[in-house]
N, C-alpha and C. Protein backbone atom coordinates (compact mmCIF):
# COMPACT_ATOMS: atom_id res chain seq x y z
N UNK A 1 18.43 -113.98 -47.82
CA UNK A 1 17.78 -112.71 -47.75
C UNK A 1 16.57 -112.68 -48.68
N UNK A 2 16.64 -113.19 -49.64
CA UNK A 2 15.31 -113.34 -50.51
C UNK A 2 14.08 -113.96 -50.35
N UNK A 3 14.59 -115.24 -49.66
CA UNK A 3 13.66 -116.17 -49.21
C UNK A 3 13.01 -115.00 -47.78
N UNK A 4 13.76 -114.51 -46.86
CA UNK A 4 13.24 -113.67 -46.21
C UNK A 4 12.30 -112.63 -46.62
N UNK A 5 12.96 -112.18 -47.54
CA UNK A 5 12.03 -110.84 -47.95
C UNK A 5 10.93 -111.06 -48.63
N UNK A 6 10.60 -112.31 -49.56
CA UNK A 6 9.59 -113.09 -49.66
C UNK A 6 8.33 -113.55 -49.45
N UNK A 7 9.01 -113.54 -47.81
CA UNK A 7 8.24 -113.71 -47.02
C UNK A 7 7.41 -112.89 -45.86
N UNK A 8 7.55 -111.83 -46.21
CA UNK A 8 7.20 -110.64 -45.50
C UNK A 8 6.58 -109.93 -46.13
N UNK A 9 5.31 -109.16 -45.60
CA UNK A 9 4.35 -108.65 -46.44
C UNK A 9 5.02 -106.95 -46.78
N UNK A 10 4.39 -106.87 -47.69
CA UNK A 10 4.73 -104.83 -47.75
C UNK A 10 4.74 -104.15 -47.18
N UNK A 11 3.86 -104.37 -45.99
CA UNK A 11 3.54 -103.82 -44.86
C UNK A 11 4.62 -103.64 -43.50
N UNK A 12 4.66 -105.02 -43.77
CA UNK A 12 5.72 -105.45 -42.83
C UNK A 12 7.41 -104.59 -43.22
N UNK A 13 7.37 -105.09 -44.73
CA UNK A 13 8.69 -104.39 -44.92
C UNK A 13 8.93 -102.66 -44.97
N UNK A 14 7.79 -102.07 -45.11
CA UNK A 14 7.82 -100.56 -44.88
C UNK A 14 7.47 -100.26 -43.90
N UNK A 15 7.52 -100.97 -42.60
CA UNK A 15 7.34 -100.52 -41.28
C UNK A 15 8.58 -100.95 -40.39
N UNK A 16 9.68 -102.00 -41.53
CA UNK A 16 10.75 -102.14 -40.59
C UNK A 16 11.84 -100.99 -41.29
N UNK A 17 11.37 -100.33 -42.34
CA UNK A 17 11.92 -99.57 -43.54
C UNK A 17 12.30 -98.71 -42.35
N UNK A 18 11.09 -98.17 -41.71
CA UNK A 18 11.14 -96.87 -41.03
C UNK A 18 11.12 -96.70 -40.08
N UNK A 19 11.68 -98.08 -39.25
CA UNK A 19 12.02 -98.36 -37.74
C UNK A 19 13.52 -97.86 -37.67
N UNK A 20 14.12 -97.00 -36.47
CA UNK A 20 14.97 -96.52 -36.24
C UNK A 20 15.61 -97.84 -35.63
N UNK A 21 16.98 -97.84 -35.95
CA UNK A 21 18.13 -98.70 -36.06
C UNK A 21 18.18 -99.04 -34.44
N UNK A 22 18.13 -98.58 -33.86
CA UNK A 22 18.05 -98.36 -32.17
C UNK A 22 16.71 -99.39 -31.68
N UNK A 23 15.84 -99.31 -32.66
CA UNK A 23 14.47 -100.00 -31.78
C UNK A 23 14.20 -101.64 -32.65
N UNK A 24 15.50 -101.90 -33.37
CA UNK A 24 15.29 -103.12 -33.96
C UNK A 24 15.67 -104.11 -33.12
N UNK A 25 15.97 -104.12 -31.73
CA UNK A 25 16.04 -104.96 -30.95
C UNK A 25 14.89 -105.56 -30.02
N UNK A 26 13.38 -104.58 -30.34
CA UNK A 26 12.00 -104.72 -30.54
C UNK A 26 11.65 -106.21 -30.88
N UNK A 27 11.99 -106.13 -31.60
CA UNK A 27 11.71 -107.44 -32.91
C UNK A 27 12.88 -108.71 -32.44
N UNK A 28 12.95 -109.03 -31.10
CA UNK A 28 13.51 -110.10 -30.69
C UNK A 28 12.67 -110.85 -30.74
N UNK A 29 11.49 -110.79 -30.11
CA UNK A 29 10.29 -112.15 -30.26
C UNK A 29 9.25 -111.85 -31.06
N UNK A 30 9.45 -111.24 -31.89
CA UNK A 30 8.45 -111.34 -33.43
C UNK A 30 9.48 -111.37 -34.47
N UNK A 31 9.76 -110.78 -35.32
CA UNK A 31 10.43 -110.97 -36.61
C UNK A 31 11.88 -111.82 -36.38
N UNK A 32 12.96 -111.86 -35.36
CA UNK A 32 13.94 -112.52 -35.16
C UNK A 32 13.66 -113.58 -35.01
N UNK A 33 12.20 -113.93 -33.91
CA UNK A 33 12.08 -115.37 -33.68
C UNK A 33 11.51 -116.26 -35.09
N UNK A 34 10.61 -115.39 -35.79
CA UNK A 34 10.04 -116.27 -36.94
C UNK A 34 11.33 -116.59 -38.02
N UNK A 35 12.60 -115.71 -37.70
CA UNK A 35 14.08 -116.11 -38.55
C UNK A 35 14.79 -117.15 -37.82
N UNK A 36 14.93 -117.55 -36.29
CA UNK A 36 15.40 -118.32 -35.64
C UNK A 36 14.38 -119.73 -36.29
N UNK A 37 13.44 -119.76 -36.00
CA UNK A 37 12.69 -120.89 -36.49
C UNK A 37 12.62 -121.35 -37.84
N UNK A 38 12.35 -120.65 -38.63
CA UNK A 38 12.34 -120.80 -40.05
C UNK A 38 12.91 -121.09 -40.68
N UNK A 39 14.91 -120.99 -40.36
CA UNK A 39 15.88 -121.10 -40.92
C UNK A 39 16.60 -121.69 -40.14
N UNK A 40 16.11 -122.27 -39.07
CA UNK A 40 16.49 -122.97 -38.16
C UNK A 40 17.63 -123.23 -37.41
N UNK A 41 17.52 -121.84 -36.84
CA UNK A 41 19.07 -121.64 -36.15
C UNK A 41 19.14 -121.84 -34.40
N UNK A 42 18.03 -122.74 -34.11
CA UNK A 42 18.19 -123.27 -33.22
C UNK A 42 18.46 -125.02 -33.23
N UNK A 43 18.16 -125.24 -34.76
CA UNK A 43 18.72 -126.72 -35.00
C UNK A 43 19.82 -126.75 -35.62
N UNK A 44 20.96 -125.65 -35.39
CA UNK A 44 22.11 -125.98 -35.93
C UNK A 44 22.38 -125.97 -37.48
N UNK A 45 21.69 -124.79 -37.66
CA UNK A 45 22.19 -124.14 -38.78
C UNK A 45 23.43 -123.88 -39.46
N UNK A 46 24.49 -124.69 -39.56
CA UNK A 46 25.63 -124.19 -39.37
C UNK A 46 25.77 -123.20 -40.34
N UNK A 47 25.91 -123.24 -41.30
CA UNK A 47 25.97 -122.82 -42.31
C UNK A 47 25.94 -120.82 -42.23
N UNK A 48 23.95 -120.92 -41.89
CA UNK A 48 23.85 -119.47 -41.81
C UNK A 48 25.03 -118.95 -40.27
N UNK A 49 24.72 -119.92 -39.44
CA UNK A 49 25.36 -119.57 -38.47
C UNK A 49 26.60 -118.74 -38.67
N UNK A 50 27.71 -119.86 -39.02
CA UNK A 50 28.97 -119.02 -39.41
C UNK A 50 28.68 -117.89 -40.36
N UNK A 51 28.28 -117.65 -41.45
CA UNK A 51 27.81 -116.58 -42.44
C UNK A 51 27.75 -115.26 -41.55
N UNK A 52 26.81 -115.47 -40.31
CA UNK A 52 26.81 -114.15 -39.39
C UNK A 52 27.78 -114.05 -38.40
N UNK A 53 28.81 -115.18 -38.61
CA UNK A 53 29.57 -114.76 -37.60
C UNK A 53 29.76 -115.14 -36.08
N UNK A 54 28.64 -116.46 -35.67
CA UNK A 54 27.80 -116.54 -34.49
C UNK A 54 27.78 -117.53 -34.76
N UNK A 55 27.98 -118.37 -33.51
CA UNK A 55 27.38 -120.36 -33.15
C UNK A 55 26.00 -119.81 -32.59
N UNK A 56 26.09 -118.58 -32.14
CA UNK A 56 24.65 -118.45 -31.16
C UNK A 56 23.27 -117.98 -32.46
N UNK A 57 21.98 -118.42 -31.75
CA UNK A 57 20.78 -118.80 -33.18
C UNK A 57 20.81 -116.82 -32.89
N UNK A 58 20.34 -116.61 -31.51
CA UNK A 58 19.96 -115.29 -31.40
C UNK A 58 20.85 -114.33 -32.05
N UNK A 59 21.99 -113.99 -31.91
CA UNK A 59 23.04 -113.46 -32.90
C UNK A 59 22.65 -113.47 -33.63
N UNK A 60 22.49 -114.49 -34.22
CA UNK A 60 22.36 -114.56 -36.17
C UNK A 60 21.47 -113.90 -36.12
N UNK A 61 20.45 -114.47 -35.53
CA UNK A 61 18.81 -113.42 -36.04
C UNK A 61 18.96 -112.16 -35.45
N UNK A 62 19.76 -111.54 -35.06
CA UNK A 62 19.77 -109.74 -34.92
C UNK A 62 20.49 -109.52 -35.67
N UNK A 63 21.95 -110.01 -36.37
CA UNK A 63 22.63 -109.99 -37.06
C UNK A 63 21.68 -110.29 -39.03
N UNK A 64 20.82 -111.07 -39.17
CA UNK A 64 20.18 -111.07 -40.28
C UNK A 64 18.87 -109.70 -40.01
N UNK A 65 18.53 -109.38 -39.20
CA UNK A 65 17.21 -108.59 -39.44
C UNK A 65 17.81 -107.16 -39.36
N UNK A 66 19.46 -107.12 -38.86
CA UNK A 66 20.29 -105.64 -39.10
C UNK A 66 20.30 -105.76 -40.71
N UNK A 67 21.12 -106.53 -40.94
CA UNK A 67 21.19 -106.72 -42.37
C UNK A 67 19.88 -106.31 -43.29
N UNK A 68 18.89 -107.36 -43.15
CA UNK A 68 17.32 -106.67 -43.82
C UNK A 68 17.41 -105.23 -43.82
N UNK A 69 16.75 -105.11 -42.27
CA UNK A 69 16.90 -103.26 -42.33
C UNK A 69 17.80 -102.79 -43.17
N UNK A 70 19.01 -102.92 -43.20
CA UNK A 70 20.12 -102.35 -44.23
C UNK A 70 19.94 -102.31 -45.41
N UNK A 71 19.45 -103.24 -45.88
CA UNK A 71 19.20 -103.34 -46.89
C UNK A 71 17.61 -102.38 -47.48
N UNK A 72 16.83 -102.86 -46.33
CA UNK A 72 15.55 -101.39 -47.19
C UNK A 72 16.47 -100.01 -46.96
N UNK A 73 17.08 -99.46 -46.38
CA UNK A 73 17.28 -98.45 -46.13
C UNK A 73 18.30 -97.94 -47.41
N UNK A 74 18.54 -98.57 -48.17
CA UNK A 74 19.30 -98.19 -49.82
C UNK A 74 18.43 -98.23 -50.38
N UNK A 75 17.44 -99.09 -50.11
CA UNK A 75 16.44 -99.57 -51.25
C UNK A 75 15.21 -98.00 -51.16
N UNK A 76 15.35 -96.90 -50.46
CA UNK A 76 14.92 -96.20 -50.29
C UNK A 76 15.04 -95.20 -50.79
């Protein structure tokens, strides 16, 4: 999560701050895919994989960018 948040500008993170929980499935081929790639959960990530719960890469990455969101939304 750090290395994520890191990596995301201010901008970015106060516009997913205030994206309704409903429209974060938006962000399948922008912010999920740059987490599928990056952390490479299409090369068998195992690791994060199980962590979310999921052999599948896409899972994880809706399952990590719920999480993010969750996380600004305390941080608020």
């Amino acid at each position: 999560m750090e290395r994520l948040l890191a990596s995301l500008s201010a901008a970015d993170l106060d516009s997913l701050r205030r994206m309704p929980e409903q429209q974060l499935i938006n962000l399948h081929f922008g912010l999920a895919l740059h987490i599928r790639n990056e952390f490479g959960l299409w090369a068998g990530n195992g690791d994060l994989l199980s962590a979310c719960g999921t052999d599948e890469a896409d899972a994880a990455s809706a399952a990590i960018v719920h999480a993010l969101w969750a996380r600004l939304q305390k941080a608020d």
